[in-house]
Protein backbone atom coordinates (compact mmCIF):
# COMPACT_ATOMS: atom_id res chain seq x y z
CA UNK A 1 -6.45 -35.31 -20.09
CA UNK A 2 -5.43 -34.69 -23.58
CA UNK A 3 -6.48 -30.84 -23.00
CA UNK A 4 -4.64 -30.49 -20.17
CA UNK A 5 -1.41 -31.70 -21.82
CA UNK A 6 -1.79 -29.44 -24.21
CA UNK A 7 -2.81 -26.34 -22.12
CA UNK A 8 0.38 -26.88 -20.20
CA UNK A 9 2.56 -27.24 -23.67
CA UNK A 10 1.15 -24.21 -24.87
CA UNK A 11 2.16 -22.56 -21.68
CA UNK A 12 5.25 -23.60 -21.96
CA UNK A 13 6.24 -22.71 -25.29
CA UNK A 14 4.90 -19.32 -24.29
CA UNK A 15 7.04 -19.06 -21.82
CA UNK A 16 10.20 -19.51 -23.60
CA UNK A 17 10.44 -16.94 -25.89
CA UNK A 18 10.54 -14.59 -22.26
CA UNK A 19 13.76 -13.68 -20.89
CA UNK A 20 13.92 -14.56 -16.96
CA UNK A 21 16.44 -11.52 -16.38
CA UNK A 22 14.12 -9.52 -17.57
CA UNK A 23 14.47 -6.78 -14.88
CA UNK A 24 10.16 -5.70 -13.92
CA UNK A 25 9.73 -2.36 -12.21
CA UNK A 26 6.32 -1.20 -11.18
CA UNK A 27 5.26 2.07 -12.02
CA UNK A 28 3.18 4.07 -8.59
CA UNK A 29 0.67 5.89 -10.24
CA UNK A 30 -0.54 7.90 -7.21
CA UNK A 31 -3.54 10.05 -8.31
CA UNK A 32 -3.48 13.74 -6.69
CA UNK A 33 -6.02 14.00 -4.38
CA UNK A 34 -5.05 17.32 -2.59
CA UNK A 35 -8.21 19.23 -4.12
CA UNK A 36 -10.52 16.46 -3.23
CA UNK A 37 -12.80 16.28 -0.06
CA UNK A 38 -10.90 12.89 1.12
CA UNK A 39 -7.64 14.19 0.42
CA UNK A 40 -8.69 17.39 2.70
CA UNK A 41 -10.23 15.28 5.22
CA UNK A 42 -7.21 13.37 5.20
CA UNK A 43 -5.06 16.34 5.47
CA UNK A 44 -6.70 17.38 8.58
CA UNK A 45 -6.60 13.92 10.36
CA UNK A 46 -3.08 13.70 10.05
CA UNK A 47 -2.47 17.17 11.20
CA UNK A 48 -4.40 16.80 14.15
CA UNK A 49 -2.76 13.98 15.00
CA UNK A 50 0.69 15.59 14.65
CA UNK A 51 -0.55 18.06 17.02
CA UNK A 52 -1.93 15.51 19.48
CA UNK A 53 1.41 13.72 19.46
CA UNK A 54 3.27 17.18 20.06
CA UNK A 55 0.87 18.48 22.93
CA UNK A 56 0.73 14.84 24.28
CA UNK A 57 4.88 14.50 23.93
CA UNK A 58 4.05 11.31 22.48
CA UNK A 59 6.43 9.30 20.06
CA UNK A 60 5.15 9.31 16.71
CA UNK A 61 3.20 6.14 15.67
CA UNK A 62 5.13 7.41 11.64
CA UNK A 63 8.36 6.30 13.46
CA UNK A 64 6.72 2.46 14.14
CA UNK A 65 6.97 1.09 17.48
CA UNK A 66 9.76 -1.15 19.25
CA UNK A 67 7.07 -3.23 20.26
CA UNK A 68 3.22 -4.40 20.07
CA UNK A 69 0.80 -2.10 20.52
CA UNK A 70 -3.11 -1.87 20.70
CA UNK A 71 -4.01 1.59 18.81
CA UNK A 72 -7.55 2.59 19.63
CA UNK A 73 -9.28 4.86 17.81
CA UNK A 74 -13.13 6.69 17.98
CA UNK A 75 -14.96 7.06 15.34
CA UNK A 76 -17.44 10.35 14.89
CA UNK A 77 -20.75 9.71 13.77
């Protein structure tokens, strides 16, 4: 019990020397994966589903939807 009394003290007293306005912004560290294989394969996915969506005259699931919606997808093996 004792240790826990303490472990929550010295939690505390960490604590306070922190300022609670302190103002946190996280950095997005985004690698670039344009030259990889994933990042071409990507690429190409979205494309041709751009072009799907265009030839189809189909709203663009980027936009979201204005309601649910099932999305089905097939995979190639």
């Amino acid at each position: 019990m004792r240790t826990l009394i303490l472990l929550v003290l010295l939690f505390l007293a960490s604590r306070c020397g922190q300022s609670i306005e302190k103002n946190t912004r996280f950095k997005r560290l985004l690698p670039d994966t344009t030259k990889t294989w994933s990042g071409q394969m990507t690429r190409e996915s979205y494309n041709s589903t751009r072009d799907f969506e265009e030839k189809l005259h189909l709203e663009s699931v980027l936009n979201g939807t204005k309601s649910q919606e099932i999305q089905m997808t097939s995979l190639k093996l």
